[in-house]
C-alpha atoms as a PDB file:
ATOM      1  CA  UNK A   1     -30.250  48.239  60.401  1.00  0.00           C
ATOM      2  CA  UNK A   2     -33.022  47.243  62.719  1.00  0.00           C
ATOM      3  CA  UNK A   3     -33.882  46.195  66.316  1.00  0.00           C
ATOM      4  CA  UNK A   4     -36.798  44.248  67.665  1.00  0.00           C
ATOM      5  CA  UNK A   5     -38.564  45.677  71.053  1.00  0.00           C
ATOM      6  CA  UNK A   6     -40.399  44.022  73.508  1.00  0.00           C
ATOM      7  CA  UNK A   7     -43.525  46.055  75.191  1.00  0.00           C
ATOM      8  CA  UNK A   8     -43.420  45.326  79.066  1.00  0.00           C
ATOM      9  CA  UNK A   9     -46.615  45.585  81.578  1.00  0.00           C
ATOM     10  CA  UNK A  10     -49.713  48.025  80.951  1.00  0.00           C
ATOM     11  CA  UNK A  11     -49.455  47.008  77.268  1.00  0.00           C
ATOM     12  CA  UNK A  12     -52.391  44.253  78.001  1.00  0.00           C
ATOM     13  CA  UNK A  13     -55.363  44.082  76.748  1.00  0.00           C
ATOM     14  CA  UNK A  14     -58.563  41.585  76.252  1.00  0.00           C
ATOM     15  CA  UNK A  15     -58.241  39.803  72.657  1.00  0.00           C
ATOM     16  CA  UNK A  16     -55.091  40.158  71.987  1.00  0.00           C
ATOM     17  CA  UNK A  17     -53.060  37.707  69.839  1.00  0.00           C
ATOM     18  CA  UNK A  18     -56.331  36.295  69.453  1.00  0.00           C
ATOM     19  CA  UNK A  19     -56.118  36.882  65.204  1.00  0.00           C
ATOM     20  CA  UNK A  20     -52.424  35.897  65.015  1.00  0.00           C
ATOM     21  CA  UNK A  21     -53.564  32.918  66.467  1.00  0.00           C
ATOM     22  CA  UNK A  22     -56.517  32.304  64.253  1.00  0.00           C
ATOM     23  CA  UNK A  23     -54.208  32.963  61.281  1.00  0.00           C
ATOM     24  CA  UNK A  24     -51.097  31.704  61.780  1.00  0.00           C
ATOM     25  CA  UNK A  25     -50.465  28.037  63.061  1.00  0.00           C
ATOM     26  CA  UNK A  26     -46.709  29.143  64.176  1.00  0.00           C
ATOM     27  CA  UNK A  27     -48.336  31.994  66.541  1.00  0.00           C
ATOM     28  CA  UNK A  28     -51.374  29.637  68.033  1.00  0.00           C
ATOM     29  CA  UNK A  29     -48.757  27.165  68.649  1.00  0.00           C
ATOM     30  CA  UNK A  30     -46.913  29.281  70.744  1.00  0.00           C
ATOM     31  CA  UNK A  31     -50.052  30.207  72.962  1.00  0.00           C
ATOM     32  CA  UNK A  32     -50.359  26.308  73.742  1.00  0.00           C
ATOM     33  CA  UNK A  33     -46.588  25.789  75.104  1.00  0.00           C
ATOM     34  CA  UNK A  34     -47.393  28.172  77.254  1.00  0.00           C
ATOM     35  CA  UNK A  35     -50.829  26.742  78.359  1.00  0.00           C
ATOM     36  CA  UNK A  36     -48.826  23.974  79.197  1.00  0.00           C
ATOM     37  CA  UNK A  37     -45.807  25.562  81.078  1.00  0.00           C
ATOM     38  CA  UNK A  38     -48.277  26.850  83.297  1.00  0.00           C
ATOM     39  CA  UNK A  39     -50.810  23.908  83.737  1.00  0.00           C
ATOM     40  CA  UNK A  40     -53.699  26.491  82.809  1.00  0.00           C
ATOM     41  CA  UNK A  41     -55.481  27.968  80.041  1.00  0.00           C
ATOM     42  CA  UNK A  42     -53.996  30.884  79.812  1.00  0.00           C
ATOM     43  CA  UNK A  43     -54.930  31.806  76.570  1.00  0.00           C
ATOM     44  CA  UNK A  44     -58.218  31.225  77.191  1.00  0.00           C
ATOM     45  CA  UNK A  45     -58.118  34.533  80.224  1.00  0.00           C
ATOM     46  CA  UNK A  46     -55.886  36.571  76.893  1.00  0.00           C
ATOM     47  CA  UNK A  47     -59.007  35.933  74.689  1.00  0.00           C
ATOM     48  CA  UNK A  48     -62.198  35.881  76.836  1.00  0.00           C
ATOM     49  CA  UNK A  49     -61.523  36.841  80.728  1.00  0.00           C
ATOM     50  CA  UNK A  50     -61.590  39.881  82.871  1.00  0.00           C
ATOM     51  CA  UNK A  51     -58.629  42.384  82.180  1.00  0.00           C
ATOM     52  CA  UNK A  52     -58.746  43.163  86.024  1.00  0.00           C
ATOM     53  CA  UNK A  53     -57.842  39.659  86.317  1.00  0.00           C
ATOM     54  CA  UNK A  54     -55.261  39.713  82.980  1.00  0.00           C
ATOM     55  CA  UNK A  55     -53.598  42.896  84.230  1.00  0.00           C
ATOM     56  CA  UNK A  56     -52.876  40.894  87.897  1.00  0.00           C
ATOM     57  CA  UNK A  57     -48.866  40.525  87.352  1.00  0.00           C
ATOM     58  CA  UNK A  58     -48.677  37.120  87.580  1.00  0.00           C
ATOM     59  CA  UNK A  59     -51.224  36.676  84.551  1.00  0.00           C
ATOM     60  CA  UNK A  60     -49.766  40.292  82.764  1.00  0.00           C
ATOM     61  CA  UNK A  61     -46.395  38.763  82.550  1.00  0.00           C
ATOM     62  CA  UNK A  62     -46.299  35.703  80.898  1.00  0.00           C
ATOM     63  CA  UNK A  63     -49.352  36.391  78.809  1.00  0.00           C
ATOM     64  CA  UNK A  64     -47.692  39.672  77.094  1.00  0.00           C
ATOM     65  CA  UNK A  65     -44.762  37.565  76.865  1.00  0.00           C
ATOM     66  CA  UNK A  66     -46.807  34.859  75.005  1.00  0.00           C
ATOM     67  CA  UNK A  67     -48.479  37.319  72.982  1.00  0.00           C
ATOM     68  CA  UNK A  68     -45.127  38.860  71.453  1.00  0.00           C
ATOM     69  CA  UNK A  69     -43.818  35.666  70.782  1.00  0.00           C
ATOM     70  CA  UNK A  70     -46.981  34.819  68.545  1.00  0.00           C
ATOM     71  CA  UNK A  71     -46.349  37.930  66.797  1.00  0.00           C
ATOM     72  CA  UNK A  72     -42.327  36.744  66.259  1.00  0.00           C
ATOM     73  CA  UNK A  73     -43.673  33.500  64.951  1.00  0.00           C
ATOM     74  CA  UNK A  74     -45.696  34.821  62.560  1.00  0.00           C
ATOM     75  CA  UNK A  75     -43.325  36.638  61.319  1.00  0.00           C
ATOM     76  CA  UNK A  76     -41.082  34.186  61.081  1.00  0.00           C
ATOM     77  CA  UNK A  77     -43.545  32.141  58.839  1.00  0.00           C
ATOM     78  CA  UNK A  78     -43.444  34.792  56.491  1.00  0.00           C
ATOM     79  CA  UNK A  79     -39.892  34.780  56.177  1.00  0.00           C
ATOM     80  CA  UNK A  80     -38.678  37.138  59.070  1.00  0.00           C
ATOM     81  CA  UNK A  81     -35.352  36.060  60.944  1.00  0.00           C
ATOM     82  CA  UNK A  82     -34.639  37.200  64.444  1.00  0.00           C
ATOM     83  CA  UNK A  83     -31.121  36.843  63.539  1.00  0.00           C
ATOM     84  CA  UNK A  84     -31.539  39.348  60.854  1.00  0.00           C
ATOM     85  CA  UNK A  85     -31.885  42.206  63.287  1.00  0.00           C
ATOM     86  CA  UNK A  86     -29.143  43.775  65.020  1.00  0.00           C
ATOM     87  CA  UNK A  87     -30.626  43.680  68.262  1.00  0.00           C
ATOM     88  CA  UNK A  88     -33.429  42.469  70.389  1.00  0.00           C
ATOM     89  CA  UNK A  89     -34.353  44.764  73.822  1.00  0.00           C
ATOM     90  CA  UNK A  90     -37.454  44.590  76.124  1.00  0.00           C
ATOM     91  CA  UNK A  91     -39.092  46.823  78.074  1.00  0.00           C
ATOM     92  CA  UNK A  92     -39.192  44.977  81.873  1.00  0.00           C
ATOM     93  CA  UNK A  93     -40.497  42.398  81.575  1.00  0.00           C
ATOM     94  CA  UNK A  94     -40.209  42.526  77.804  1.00  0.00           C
ATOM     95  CA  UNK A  95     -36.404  42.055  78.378  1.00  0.00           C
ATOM     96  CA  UNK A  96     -37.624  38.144  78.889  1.00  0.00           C
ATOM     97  CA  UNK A  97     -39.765  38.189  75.984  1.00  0.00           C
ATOM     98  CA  UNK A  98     -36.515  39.541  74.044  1.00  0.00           C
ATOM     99  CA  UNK A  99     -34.705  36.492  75.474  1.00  0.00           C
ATOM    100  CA  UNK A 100     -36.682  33.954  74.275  1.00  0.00           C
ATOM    101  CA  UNK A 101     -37.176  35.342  70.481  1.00  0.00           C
ATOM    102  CA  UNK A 102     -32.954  35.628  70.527  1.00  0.00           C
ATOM    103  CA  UNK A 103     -33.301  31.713  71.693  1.00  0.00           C
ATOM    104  CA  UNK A 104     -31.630  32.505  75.043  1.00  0.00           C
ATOM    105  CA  UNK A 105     -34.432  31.203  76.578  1.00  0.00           C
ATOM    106  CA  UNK A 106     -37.232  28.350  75.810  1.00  0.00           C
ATOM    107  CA  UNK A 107     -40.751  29.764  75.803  1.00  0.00           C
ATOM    108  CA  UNK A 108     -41.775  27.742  78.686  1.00  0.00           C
ATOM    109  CA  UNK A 109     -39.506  28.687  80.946  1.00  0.00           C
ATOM    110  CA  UNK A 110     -39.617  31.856  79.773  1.00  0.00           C
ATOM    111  CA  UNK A 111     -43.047  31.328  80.523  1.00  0.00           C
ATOM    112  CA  UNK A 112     -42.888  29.705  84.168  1.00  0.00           C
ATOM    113  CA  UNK A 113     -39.768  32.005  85.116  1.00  0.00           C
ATOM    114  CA  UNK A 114     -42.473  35.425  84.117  1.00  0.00           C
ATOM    115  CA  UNK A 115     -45.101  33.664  86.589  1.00  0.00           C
ATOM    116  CA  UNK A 116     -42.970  33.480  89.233  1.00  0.00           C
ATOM    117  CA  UNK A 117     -41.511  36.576  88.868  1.00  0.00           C
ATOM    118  CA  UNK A 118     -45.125  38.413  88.463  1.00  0.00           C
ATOM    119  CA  UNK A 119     -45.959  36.707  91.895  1.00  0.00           C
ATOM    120  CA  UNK A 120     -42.897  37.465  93.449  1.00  0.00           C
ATOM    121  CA  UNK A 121     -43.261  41.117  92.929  1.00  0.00           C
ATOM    122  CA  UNK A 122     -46.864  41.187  93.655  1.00  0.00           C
ATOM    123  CA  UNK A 123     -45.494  39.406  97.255  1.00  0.00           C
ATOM    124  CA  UNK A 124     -42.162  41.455  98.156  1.00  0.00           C
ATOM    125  CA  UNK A 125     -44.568  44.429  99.360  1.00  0.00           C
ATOM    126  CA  UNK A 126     -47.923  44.096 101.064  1.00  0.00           C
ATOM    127  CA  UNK A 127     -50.379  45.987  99.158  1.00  0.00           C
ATOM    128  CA  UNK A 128     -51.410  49.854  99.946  1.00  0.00           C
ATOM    129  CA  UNK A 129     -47.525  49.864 101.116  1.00  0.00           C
ATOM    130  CA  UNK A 130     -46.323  51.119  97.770  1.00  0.00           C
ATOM    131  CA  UNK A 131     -46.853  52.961  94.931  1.00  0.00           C
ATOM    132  CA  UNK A 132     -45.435  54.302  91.714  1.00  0.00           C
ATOM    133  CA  UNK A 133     -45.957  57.719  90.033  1.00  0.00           C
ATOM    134  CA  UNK A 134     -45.341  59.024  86.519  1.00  0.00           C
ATOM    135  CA  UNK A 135     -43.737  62.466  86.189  1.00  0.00           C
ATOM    136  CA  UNK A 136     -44.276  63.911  82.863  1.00  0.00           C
ATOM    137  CA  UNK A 137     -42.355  67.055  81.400  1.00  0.00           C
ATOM    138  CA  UNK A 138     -39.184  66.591  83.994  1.00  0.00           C
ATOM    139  CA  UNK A 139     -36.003  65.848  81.958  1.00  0.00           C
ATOM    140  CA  UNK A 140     -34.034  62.762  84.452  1.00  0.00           C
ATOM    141  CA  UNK A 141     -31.769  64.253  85.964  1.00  0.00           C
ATOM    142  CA  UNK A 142     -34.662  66.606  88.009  1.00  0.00           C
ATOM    143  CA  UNK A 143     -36.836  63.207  88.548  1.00  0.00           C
ATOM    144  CA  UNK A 144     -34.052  61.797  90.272  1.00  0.00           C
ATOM    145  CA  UNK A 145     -33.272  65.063  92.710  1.00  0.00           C
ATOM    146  CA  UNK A 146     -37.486  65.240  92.949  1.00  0.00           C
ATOM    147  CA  UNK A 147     -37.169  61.127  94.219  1.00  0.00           C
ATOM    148  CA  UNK A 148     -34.387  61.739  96.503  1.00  0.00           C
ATOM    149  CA  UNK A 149     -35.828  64.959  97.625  1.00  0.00           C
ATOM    150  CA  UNK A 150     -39.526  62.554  98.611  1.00  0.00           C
ATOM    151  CA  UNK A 151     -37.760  59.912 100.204  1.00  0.00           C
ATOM    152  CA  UNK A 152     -37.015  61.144 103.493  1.00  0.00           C
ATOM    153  CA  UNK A 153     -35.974  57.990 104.624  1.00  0.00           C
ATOM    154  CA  UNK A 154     -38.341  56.222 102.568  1.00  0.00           C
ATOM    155  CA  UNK A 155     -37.706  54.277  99.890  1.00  0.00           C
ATOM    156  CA  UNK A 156     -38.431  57.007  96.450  1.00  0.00           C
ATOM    157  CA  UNK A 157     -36.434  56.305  93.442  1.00  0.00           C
ATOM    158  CA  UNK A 158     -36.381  56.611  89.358  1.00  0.00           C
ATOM    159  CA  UNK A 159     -37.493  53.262  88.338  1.00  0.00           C
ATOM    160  CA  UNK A 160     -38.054  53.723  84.560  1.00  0.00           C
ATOM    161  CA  UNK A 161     -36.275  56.218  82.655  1.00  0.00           C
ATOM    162  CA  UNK A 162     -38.848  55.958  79.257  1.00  0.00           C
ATOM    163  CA  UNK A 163     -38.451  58.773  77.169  1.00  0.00           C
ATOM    164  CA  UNK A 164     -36.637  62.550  77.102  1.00  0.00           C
ATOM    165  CA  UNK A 165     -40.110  64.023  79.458  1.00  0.00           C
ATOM    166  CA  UNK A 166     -41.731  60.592  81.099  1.00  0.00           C
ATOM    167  CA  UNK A 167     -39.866  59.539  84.501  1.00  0.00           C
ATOM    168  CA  UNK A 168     -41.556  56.782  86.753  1.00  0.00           C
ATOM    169  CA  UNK A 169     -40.555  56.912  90.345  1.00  0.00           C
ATOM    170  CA  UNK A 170     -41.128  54.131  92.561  1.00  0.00           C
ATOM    171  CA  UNK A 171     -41.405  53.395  96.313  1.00  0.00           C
ATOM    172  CA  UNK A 172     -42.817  53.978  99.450  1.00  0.00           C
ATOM    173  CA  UNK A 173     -46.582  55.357  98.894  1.00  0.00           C
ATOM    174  CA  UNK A 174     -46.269  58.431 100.731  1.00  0.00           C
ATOM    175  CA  UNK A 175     -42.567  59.046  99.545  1.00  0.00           C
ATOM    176  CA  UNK A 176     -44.082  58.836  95.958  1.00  0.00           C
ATOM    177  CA  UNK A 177     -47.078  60.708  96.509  1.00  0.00           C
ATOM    178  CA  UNK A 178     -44.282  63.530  98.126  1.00  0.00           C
ATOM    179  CA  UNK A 179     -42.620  62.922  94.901  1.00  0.00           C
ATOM    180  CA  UNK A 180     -45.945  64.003  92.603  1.00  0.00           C
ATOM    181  CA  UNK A 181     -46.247  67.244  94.768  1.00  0.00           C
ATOM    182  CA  UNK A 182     -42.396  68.434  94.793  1.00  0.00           C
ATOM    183  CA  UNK A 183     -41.881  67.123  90.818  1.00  0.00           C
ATOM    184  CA  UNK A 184     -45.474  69.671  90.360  1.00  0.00           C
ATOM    185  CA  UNK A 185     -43.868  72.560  91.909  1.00  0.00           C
ATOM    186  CA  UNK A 186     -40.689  71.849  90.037  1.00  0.00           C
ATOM    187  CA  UNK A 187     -42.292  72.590  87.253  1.00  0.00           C
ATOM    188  CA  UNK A 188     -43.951  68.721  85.587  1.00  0.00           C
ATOM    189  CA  UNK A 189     -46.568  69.121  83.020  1.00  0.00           C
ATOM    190  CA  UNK A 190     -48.363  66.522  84.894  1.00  0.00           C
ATOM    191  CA  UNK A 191     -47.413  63.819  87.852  1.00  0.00           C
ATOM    192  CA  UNK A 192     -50.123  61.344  88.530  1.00  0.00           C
ATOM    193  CA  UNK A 193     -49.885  57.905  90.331  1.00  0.00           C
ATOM    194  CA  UNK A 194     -49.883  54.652  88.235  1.00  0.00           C
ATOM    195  CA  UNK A 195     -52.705  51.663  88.847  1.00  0.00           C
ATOM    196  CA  UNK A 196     -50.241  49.359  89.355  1.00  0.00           C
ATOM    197  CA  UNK A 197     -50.349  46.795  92.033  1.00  0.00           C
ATOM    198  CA  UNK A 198     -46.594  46.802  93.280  1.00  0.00           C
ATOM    199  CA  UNK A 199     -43.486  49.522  93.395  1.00  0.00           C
ATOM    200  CA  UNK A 200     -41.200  48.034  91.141  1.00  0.00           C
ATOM    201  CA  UNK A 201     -37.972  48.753  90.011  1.00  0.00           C
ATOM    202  CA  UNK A 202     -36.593  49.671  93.607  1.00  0.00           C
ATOM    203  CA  UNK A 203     -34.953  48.370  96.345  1.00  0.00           C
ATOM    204  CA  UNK A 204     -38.506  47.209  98.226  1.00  0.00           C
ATOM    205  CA  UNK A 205     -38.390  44.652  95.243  1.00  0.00           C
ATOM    206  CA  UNK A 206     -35.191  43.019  97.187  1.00  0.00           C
ATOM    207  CA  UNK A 207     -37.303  39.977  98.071  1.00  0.00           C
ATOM    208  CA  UNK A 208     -38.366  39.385  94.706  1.00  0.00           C
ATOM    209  CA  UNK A 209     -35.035  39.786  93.203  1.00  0.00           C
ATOM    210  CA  UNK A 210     -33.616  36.745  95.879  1.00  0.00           C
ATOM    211  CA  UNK A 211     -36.767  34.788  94.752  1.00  0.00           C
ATOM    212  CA  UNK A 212     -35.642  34.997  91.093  1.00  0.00           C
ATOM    213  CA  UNK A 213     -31.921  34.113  91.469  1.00  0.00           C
ATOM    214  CA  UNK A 214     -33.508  30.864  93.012  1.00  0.00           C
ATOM    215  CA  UNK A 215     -36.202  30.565  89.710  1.00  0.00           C
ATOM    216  CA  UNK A 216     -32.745  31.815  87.438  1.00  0.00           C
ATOM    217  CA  UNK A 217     -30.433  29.083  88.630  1.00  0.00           C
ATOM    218  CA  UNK A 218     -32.200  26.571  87.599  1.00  0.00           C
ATOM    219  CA  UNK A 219     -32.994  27.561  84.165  1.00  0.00           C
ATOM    220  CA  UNK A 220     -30.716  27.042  80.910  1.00  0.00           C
ATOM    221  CA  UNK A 221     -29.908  30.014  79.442  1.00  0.00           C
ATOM    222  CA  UNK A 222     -28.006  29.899  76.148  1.00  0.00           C
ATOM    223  CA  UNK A 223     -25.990  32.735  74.364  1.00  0.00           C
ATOM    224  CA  UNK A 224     -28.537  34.700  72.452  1.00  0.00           C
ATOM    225  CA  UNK A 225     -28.673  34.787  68.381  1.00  0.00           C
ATOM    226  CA  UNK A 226     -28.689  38.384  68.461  1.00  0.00           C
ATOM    227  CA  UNK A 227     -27.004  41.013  71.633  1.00  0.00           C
ATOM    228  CA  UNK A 228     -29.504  41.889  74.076  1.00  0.00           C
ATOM    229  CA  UNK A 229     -29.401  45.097  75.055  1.00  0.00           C
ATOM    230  CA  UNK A 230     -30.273  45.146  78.977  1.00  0.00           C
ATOM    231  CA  UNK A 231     -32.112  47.137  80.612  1.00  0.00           C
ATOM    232  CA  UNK A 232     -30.094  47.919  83.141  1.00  0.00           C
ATOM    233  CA  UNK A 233     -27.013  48.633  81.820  1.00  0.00           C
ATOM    234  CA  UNK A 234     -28.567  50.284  78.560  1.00  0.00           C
ATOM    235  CA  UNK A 235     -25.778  48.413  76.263  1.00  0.00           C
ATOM    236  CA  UNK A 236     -25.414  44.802  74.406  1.00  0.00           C
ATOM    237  CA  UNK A 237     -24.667  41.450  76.690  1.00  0.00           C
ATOM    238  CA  UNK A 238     -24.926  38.184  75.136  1.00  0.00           C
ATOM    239  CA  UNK A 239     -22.857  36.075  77.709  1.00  0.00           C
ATOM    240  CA  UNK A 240     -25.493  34.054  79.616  1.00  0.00           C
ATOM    241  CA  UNK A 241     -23.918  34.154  82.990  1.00  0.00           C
ATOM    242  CA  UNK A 242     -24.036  37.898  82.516  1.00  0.00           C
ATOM    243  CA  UNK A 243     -27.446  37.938  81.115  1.00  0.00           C
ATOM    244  CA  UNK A 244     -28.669  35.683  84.593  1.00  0.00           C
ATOM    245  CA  UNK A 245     -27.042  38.848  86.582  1.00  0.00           C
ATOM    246  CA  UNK A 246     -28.299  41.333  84.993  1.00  0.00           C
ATOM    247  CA  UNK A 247     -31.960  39.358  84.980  1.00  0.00           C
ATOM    248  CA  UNK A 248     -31.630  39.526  88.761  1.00  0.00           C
ATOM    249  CA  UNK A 249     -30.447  42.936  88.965  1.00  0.00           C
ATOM    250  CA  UNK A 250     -33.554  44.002  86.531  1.00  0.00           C
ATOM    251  CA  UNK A 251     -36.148  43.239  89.318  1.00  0.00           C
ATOM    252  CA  UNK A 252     -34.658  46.328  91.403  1.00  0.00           C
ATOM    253  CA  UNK A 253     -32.715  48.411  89.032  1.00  0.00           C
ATOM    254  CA  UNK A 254     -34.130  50.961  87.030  1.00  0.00           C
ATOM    255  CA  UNK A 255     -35.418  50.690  83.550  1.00  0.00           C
ATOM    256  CA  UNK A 256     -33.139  52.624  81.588  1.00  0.00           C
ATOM    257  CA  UNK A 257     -34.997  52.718  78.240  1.00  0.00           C
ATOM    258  CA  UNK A 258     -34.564  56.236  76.641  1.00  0.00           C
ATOM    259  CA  UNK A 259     -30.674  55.157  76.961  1.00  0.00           C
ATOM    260  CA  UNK A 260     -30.717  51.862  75.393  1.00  0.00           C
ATOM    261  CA  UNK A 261     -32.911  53.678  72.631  1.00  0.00           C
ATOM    262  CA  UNK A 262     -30.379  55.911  71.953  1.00  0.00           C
ATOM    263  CA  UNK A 263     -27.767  53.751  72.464  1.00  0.00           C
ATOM    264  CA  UNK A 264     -28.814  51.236  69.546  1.00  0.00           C
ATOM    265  CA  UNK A 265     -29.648  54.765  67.487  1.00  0.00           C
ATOM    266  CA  UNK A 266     -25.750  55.294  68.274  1.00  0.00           C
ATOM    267  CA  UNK A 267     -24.723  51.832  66.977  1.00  0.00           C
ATOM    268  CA  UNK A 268     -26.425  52.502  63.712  1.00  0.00           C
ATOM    269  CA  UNK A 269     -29.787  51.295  63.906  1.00  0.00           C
ATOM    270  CA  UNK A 270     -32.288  53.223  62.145  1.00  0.00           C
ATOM    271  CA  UNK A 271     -35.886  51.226  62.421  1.00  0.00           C
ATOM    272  CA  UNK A 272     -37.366  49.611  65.333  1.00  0.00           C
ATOM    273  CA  UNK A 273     -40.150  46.909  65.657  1.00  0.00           C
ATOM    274  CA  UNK A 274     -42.373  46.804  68.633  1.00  0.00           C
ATOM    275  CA  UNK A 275     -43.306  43.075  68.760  1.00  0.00           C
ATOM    276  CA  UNK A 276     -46.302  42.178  69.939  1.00  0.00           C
ATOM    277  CA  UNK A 277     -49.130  44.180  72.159  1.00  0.00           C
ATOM    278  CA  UNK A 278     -49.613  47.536  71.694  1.00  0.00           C
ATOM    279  CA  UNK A 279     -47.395  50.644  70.957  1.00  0.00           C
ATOM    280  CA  UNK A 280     -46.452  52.395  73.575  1.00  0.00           C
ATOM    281  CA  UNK A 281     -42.855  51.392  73.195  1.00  0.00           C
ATOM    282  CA  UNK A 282     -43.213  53.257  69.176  1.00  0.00           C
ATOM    283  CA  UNK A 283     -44.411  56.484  71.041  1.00  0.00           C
ATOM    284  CA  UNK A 284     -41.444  56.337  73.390  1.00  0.00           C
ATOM    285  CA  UNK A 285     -38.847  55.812  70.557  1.00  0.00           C
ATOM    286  CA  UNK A 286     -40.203  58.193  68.375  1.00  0.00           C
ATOM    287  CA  UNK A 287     -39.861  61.304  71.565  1.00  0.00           C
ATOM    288  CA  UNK A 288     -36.185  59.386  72.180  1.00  0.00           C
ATOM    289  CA  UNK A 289     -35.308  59.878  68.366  1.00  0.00           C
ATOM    290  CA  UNK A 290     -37.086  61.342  65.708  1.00  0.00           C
ATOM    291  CA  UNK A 291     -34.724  59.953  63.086  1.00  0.00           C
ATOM    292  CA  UNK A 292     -35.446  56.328  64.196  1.00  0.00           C
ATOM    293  CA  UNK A 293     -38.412  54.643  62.372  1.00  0.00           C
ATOM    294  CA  UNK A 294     -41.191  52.700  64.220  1.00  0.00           C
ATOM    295  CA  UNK A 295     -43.345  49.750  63.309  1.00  0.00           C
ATOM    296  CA  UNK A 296     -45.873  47.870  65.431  1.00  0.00           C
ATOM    297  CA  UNK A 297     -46.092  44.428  64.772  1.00  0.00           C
ATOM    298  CA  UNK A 298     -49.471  42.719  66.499  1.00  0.00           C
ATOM    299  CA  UNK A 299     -51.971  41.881  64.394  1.00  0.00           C
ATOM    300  CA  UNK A 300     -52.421  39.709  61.013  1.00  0.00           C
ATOM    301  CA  UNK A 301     -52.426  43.227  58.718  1.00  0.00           C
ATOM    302  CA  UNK A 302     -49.142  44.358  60.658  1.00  0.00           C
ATOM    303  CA  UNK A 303     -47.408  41.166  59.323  1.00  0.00           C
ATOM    304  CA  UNK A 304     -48.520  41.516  55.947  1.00  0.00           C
ATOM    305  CA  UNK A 305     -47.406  45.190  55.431  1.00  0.00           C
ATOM    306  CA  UNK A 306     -43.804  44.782  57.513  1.00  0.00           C
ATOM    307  CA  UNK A 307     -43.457  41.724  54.882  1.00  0.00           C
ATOM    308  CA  UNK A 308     -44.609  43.989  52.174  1.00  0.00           C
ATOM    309  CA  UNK A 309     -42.391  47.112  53.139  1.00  0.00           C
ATOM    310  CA  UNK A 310     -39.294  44.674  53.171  1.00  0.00           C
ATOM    311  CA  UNK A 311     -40.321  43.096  49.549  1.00  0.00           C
ATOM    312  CA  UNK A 312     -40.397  47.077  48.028  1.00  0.00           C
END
């Protein structure tokens, strides 16, 4: 039994797509629709531009989308069936991307909803006001007590939940730069703040959250081919009007990956396809659950040897 995964933001990087889209028509067409959702060349920034100015959110977003959903399609051409898997699940913003390969979503709104959402959380906080900071080698129950323990009436809290030893806590800046100093003495292996541009995945995202309701309302969403499994309630939805909740929810809620990971483990699936850029997700999955097989799928050569594996 398998499960495709979605890599969410930090997973960006000049280039790529670039040879799925040389090779297969299915993947280049994909980059177009969204060219045209958004009314720019994005592709042409994913291939050529400045990865300070691909790794902004509003471009990160829909262009890792776009990027996994090349690697779907060319999949797909070979064969591959979304509705083979047992699952789909995304990482963040990968939770979209997971939407629109289960069909819950068209790629251009998928598209446009990902731009406005990347803007939206760029705007809820004024820059310098936040921060986020990764605390490696504290199990999550102790990143939690560290967060609440830094927020002294800021705003510190456990915003992604990756794997059994990697914690991100989000919030206030000088909450979260409390939080690297108390998680230190608590014994983490290592607690360093993240270049990222926003704190998401806490309440200071409230603004954002309201913005996408709006954005969420008036977009179709259909009943997905195959359960999502949401981030923020680490189990299987495939209702829309629960999906839209839980979409809304996502922008403050935590990421609670290392428990959907185990969760699908629990339901029986034993091999897990990170779809698109990247494989960060593999390395998480792999510390969530040794007995769970990885496979990263962006490039041409990935394609051919996941369609060779399944032709043994």
């Amino acid at each position: 039994m398998h499960a495709f995964v979605f890599p969410g933001q930090g997973a960006q990087t000049i280039g790529m797509g670039k040879a799925l889209a040389d090779t297969f028509p299915a993947a280049k067409a994909v980059f177009d629709v969204v060219d045209e959702a958004l009314g720019e060349k994005l592709s042409t920034l994913i291939w050529e531009g400045d990865i300070a100015e691909l790794t902004l959110t509003k471009n990160a977003q829909p262009a890792l989308m776009a990027t996994s959903i090349a690697a779907l399609r060319a999949l797909e051409s070979e064969g591959v069936n979304v509705a083979d898997a047992a699952f789909v699940a995304g990482h963040s913003l990968g939770e979209y991307s997971a939407l629109a390969a289960a069909g819950a979503i068209s790629v251009a709104d998928t598209a446009r909803l990902l731009r406005t959402r990347g803007t939206a959380m760029q705007e809820a906080v004024p820059v310098g006001v936040g921060a986020m900071a990764a605390l490696l080698g504290l199990d999550f129950e102790t990143a939690q007590a560290v967060a609440d323990e830094a927020a002294q009436g800021d705003v510190c809290q456990a915003a992604n939940d990756n794997d059994p030893g990697q914690v991100v806590v989000s919030g206030h800046k000088a909450a979260v730069e409390r939080a690297v100093e108390i998680a230190k003495e608590k014994g983490a292996k290592r607690a360093l703040l993240l270049p990222v541009s926003a704190p998401f995945h806490c309440t200071l995202m409230e603004p954002a959250a309201e913005v996408m309701a709006e954005a969420l309302d008036g977009v179709e969403i259909r009943k997905p081919v195959v359960p999502l499994v949401a981030n923020v309630i680490a189990q299987s939805v495939q209702e829309p009007a629960e999906i839209r909740a839980l979409l809304i929810e996502q922008v403050m809620g935590s990421v609670r990956w290392r428990e959907s990971v185990s969760w699908m483990a629990g339901q029986g699936v034993t091999e897990m396809w990170e779809i698109g850029a990247g494989k960060a997700l593999s390395g998480m999955i792999k510390r969530i659950d040794r007995s769970v097989a990885t496979r990263a799928i962006g490039a041409p050569e990935d394609v051919a040897a996941a369609i060779a594996a399944m032709n043994e």
